[in-house]
Protein backbone atom coordinates (compact mmCIF):
# COMPACT_ATOMS: atom_id res chain seq x y z
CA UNK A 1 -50.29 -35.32 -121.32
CA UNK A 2 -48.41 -34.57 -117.79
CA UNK A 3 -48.10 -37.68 -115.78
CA UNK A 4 -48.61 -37.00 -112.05
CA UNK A 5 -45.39 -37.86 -110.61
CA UNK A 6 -45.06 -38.50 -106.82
CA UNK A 7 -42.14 -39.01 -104.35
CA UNK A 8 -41.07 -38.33 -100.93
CA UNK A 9 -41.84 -35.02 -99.48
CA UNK A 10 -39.92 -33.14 -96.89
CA UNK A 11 -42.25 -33.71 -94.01
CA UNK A 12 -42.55 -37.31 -94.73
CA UNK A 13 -38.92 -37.32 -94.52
CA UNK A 14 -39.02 -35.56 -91.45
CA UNK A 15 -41.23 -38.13 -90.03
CA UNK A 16 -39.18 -41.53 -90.83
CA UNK A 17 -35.86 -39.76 -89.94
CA UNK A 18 -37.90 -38.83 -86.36
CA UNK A 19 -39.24 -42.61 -86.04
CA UNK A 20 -35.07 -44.06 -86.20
CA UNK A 21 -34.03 -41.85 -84.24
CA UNK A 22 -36.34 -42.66 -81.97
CA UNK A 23 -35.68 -46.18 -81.89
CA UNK A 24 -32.04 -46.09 -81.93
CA UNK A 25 -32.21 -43.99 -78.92
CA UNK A 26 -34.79 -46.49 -77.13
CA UNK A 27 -32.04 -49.30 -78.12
CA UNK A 28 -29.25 -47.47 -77.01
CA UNK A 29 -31.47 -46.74 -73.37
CA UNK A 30 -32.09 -50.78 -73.39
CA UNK A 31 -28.90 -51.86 -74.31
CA UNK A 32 -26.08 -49.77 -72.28
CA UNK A 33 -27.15 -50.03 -68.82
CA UNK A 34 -26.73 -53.89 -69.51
CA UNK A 35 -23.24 -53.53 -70.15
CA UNK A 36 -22.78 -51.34 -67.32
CA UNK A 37 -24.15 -54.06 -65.28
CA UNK A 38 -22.10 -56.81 -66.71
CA UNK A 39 -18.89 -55.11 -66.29
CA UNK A 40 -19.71 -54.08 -63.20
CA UNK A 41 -20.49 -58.14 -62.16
CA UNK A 42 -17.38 -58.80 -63.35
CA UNK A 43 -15.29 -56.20 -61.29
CA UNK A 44 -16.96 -57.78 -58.53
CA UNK A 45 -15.96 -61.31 -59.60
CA UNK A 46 -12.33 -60.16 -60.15
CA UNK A 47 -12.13 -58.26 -56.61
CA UNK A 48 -13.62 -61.36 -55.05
CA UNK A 49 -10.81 -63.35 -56.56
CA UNK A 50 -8.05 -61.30 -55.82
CA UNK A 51 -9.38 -61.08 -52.29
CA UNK A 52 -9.48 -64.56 -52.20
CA UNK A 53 -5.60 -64.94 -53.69
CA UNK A 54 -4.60 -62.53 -50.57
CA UNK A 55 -5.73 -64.87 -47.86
CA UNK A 56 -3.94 -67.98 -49.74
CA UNK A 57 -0.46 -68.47 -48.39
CA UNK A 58 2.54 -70.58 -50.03
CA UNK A 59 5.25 -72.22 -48.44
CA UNK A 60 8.59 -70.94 -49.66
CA UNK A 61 11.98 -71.84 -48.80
CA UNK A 62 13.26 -74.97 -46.20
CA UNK A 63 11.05 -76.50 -43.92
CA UNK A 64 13.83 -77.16 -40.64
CA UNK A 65 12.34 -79.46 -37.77
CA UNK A 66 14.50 -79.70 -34.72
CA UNK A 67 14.16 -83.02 -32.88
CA UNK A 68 14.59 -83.86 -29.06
CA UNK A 69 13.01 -86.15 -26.42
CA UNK A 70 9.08 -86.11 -25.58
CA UNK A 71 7.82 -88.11 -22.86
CA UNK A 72 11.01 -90.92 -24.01
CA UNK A 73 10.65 -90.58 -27.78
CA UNK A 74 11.92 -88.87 -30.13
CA UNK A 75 9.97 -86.27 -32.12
CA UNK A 76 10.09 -83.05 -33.31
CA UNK A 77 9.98 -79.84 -31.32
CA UNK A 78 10.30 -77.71 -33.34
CA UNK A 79 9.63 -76.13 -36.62
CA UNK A 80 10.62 -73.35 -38.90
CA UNK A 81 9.13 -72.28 -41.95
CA UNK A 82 8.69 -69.47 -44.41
CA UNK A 83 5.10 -68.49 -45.44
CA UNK A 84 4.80 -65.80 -48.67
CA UNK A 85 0.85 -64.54 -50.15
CA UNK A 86 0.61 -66.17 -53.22
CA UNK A 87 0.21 -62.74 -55.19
């Protein structure tokens, strides 16, 4: 009259807990290096582009030309100018 139950035992537990852990960790080994590697790309990109900002210059202020006589025309000698970084 006893039915013959059955469930889960303890090493059969021990076993599926084993397997996800296992797999999470092999995802987490996959996945993080990629994002080290993207935000390291786009570090570079920034740098690159900030680098690039440095060497770009921006007239600020007056531009004053002062004329006088070249060869029997008039034209302009002379110039003065302020240049800023555009950062």
């Amino acid at each position: 009259m006893m039915q013959r139950q059955r469930g889960i035992t303890g090493p059969e537990t021990a076993i599926i807990l084993s397997a996800f852990v296992i797999v999470a960790s092999v995802f987490a080994f996959t996945i993080l290096p990629v994002g080290n590697f993207a935000a390291q790309q786009s570090s570079e990109t920034a740098d690159a582009d900030i680098e690039q900002a440095r060497g770009t210059l921006n007239q600020g202020g007056w531009l004053v030309a002062r004329t006088g006589s070249v060869s029997g025309t008039t034209s302009a000698v002379q110039a003065a100018f302020t240049l800023s970084l555009a950062i």
